[in-house]
PDB file of N, CA and C in Angstrom:
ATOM      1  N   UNK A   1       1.895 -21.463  -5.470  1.00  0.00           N
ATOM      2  CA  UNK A   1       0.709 -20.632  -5.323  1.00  0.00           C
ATOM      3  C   UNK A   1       1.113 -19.159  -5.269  1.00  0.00           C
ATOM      4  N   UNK A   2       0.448 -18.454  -5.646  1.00  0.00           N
ATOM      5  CA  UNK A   2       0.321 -16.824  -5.841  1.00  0.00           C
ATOM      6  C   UNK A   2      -0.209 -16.926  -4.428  1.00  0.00           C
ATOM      7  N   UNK A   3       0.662 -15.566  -3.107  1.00  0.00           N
ATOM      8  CA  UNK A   3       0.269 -14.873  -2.043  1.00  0.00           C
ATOM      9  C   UNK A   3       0.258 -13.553  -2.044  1.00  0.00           C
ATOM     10  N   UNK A   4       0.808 -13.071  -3.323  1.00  0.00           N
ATOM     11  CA  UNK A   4       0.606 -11.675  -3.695  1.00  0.00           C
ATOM     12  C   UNK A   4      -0.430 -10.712  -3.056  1.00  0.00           C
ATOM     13  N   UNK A   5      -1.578 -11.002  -2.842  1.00  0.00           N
ATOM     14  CA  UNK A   5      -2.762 -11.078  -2.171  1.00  0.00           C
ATOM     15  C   UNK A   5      -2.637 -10.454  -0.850  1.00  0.00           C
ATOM     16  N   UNK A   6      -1.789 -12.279   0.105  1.00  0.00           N
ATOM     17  CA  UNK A   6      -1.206 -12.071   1.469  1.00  0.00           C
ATOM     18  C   UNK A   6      -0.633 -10.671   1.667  1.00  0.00           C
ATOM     19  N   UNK A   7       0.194 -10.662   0.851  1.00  0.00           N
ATOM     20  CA  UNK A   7       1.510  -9.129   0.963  1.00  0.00           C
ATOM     21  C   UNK A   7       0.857  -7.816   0.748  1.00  0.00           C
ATOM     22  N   UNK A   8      -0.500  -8.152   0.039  1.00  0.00           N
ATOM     23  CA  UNK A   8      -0.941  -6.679  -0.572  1.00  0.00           C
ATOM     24  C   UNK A   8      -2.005  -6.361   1.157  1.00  0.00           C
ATOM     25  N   UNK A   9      -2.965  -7.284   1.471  1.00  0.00           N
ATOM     26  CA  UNK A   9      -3.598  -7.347   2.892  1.00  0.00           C
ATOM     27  C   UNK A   9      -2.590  -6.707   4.124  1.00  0.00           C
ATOM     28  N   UNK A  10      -1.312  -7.334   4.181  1.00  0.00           N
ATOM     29  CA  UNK A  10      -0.937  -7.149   5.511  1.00  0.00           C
ATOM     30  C   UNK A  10      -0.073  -5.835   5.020  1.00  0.00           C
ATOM     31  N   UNK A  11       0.072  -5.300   3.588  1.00  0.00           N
ATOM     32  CA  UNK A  11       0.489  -3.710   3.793  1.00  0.00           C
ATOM     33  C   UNK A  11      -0.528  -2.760   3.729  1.00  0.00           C
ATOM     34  N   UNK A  12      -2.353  -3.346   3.674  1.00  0.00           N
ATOM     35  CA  UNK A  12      -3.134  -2.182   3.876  1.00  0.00           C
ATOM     36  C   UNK A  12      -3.313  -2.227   5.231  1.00  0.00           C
ATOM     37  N   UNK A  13      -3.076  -3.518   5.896  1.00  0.00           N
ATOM     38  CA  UNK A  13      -3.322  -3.310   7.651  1.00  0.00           C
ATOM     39  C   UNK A  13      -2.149  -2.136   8.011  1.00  0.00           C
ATOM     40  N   UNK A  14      -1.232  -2.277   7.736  1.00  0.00           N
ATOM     41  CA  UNK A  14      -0.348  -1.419   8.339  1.00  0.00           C
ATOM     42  C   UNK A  14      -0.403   0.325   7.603  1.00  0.00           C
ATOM     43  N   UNK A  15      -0.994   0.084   6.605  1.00  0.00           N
ATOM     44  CA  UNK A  15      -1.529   1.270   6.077  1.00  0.00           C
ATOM     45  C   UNK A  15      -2.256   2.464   6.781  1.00  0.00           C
ATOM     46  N   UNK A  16      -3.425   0.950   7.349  1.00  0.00           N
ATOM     47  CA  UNK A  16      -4.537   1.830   7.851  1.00  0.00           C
ATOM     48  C   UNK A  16      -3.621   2.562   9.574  1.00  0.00           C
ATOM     49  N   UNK A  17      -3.140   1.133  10.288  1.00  0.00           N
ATOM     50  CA  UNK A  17      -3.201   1.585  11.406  1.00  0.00           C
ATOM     51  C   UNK A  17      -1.661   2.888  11.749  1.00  0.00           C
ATOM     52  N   UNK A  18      -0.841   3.144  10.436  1.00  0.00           N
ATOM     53  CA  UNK A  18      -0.359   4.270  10.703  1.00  0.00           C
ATOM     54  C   UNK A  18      -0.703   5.556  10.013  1.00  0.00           C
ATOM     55  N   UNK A  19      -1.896   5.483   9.354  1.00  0.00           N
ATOM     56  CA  UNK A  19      -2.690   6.634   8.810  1.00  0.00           C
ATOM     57  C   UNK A  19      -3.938   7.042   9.995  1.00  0.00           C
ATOM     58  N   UNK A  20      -4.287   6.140  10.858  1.00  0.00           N
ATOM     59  CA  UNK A  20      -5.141   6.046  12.048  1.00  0.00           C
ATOM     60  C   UNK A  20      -4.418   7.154  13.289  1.00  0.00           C
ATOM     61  N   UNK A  21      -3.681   7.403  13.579  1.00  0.00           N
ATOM     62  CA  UNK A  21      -3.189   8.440  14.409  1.00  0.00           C
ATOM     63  C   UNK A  21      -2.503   9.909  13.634  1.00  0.00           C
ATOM     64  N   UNK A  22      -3.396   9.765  12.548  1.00  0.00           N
ATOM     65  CA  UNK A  22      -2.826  11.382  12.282  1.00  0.00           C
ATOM     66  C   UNK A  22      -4.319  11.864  12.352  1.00  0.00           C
ATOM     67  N   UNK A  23      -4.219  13.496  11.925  1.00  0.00           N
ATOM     68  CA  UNK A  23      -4.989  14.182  11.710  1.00  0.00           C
ATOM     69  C   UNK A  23      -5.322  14.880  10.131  1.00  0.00           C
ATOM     70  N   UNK A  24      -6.571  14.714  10.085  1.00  0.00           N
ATOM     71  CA  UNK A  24      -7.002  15.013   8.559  1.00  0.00           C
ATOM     72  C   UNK A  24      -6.357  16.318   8.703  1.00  0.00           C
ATOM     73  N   UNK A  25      -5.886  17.350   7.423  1.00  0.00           N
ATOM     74  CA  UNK A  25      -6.040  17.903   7.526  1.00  0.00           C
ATOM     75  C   UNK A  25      -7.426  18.922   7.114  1.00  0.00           C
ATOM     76  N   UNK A  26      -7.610  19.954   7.728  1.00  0.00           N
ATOM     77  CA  UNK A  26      -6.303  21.382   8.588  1.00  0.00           C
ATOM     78  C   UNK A  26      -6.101  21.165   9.893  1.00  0.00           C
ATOM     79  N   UNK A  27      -6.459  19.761  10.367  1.00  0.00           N
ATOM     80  CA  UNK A  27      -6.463  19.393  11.874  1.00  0.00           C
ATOM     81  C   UNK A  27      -5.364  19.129  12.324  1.00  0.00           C
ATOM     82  N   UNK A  28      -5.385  19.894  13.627  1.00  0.00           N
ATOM     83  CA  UNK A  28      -3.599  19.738  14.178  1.00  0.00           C
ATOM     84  C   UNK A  28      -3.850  18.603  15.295  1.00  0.00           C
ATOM     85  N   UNK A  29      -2.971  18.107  15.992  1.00  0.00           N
ATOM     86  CA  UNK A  29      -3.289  16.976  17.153  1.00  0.00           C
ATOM     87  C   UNK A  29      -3.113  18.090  18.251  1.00  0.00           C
ATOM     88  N   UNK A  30      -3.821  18.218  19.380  1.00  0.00           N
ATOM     89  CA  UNK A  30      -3.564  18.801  20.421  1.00  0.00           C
ATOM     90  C   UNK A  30      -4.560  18.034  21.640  1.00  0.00           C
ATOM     91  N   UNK A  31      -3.584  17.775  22.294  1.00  0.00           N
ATOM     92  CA  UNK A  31      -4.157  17.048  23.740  1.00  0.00           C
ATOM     93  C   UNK A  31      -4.754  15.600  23.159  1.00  0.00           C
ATOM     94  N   UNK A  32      -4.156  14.804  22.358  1.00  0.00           N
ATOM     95  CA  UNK A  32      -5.366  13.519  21.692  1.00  0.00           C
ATOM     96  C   UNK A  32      -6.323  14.106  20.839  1.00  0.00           C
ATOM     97  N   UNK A  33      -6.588  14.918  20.559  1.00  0.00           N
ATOM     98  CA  UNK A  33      -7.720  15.713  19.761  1.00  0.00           C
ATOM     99  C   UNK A  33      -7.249  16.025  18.564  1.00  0.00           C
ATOM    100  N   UNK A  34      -7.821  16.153  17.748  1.00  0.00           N
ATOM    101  CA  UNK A  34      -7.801  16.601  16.220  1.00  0.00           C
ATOM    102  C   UNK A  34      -8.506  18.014  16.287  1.00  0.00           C
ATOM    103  N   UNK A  35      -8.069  19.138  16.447  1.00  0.00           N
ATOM    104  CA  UNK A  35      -8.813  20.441  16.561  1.00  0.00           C
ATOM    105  C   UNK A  35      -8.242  21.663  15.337  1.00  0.00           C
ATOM    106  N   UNK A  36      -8.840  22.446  15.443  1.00  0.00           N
ATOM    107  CA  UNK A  36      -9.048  23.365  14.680  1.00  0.00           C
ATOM    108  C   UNK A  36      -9.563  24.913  14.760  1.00  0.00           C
ATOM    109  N   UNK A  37      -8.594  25.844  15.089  1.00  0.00           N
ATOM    110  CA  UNK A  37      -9.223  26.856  15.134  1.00  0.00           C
ATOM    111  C   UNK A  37     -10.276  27.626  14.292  1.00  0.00           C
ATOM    112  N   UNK A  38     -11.393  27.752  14.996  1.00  0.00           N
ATOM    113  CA  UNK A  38     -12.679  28.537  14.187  1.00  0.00           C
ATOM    114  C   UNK A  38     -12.334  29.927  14.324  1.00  0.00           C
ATOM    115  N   UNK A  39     -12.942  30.600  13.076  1.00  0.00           N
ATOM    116  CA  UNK A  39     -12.723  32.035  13.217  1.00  0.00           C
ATOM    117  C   UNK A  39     -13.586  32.441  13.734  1.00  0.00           C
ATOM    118  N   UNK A  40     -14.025  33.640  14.095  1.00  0.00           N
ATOM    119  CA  UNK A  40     -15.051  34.328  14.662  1.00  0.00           C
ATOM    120  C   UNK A  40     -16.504  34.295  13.950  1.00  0.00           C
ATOM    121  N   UNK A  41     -17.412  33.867  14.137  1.00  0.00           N
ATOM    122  CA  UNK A  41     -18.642  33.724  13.723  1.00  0.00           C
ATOM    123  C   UNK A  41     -18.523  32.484  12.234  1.00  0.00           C
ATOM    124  N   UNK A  42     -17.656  32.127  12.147  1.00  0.00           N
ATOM    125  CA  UNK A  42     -17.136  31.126  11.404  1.00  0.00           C
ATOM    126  C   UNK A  42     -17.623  30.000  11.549  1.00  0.00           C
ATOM    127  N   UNK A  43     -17.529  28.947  10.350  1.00  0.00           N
ATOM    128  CA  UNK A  43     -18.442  27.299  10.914  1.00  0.00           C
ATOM    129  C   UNK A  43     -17.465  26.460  11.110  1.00  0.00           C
ATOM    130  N   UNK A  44     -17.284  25.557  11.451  1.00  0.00           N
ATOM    131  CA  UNK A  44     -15.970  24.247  11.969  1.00  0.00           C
ATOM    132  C   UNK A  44     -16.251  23.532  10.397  1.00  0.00           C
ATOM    133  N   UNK A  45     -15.056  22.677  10.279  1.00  0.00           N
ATOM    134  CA  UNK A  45     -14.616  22.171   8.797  1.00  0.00           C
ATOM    135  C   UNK A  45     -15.846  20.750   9.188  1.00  0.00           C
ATOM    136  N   UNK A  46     -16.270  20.476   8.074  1.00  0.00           N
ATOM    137  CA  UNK A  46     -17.238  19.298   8.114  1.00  0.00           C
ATOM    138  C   UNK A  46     -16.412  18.084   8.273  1.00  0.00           C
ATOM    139  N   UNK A  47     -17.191  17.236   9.014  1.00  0.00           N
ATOM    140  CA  UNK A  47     -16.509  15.988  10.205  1.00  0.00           C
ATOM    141  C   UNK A  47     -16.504  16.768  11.155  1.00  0.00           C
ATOM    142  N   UNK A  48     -16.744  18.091  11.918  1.00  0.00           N
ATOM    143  CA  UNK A  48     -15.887  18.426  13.084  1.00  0.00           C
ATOM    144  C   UNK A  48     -17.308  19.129  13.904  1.00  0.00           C
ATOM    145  N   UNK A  49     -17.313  19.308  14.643  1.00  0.00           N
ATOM    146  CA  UNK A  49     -18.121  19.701  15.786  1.00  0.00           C
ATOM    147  C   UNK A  49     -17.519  21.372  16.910  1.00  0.00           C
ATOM    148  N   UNK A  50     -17.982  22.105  17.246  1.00  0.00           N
ATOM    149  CA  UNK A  50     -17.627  23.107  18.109  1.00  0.00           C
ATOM    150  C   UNK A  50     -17.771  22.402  19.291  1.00  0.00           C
ATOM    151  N   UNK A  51     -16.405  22.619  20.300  1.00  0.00           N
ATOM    152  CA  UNK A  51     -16.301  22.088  21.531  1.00  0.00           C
ATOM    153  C   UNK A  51     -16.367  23.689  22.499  1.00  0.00           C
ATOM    154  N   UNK A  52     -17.247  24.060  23.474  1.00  0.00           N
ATOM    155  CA  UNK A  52     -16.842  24.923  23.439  1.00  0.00           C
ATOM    156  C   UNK A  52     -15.722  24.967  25.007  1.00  0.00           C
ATOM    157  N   UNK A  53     -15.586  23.744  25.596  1.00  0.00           N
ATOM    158  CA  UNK A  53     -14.642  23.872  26.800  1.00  0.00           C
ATOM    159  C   UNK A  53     -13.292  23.934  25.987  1.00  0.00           C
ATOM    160  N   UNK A  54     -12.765  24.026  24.697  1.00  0.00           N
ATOM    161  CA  UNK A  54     -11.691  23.682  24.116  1.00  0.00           C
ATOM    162  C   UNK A  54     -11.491  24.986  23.333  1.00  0.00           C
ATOM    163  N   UNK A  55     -12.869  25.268  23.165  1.00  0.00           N
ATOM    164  CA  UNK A  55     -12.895  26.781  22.413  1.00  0.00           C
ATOM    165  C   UNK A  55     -12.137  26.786  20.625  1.00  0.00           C
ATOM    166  N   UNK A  56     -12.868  25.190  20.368  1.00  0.00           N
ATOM    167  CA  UNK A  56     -12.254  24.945  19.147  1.00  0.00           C
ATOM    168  C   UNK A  56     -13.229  24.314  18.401  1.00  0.00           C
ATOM    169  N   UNK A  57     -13.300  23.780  17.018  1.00  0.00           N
ATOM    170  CA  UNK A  57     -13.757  22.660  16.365  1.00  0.00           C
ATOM    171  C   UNK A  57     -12.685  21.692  16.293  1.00  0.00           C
ATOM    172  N   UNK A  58     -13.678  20.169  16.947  1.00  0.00           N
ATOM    173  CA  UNK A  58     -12.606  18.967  17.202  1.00  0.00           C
ATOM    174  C   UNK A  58     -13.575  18.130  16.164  1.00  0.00           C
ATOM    175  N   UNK A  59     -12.603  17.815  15.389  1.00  0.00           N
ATOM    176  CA  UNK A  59     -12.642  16.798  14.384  1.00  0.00           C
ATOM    177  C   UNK A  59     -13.164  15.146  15.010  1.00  0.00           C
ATOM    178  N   UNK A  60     -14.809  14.624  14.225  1.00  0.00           N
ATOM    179  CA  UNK A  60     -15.164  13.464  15.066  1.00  0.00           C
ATOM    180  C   UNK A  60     -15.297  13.519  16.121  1.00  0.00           C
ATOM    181  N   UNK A  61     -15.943  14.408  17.008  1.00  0.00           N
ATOM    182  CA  UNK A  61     -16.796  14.552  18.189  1.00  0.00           C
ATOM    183  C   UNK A  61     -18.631  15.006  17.920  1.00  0.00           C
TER     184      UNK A  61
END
């Protein structure tokens, strides 16, 4: 039998779950967070939200 299949599945699991702890970029990791400095009157990169106790845009909040 062909498991070719098997081998191709269990290298996108491991795909996903070490592409799962980075940060998209221009997002840096800081404190668990995916953040991003905004410029001054500037908008946060889309996916990302203004935090303002962090005084940043955090990516997926």
């Amino acid at each position: 039998m062909n498991f070719s299949w098997l081998g191709l599945l269990i290298f996108a699991l491991i795909a996903v779950v070490v592409s799962a702890g980075k940060c998209p970029i221009p997002f840096k990791n800081e404190k668990n967070q995916c953040v991003f400095d905004r410029t001054i009157r500037g908008e946060c990169p889309v996916g990302s939200t203004y935090k303002i106790n962090v005084n940043k845009c955090v990516y997926g909040a």
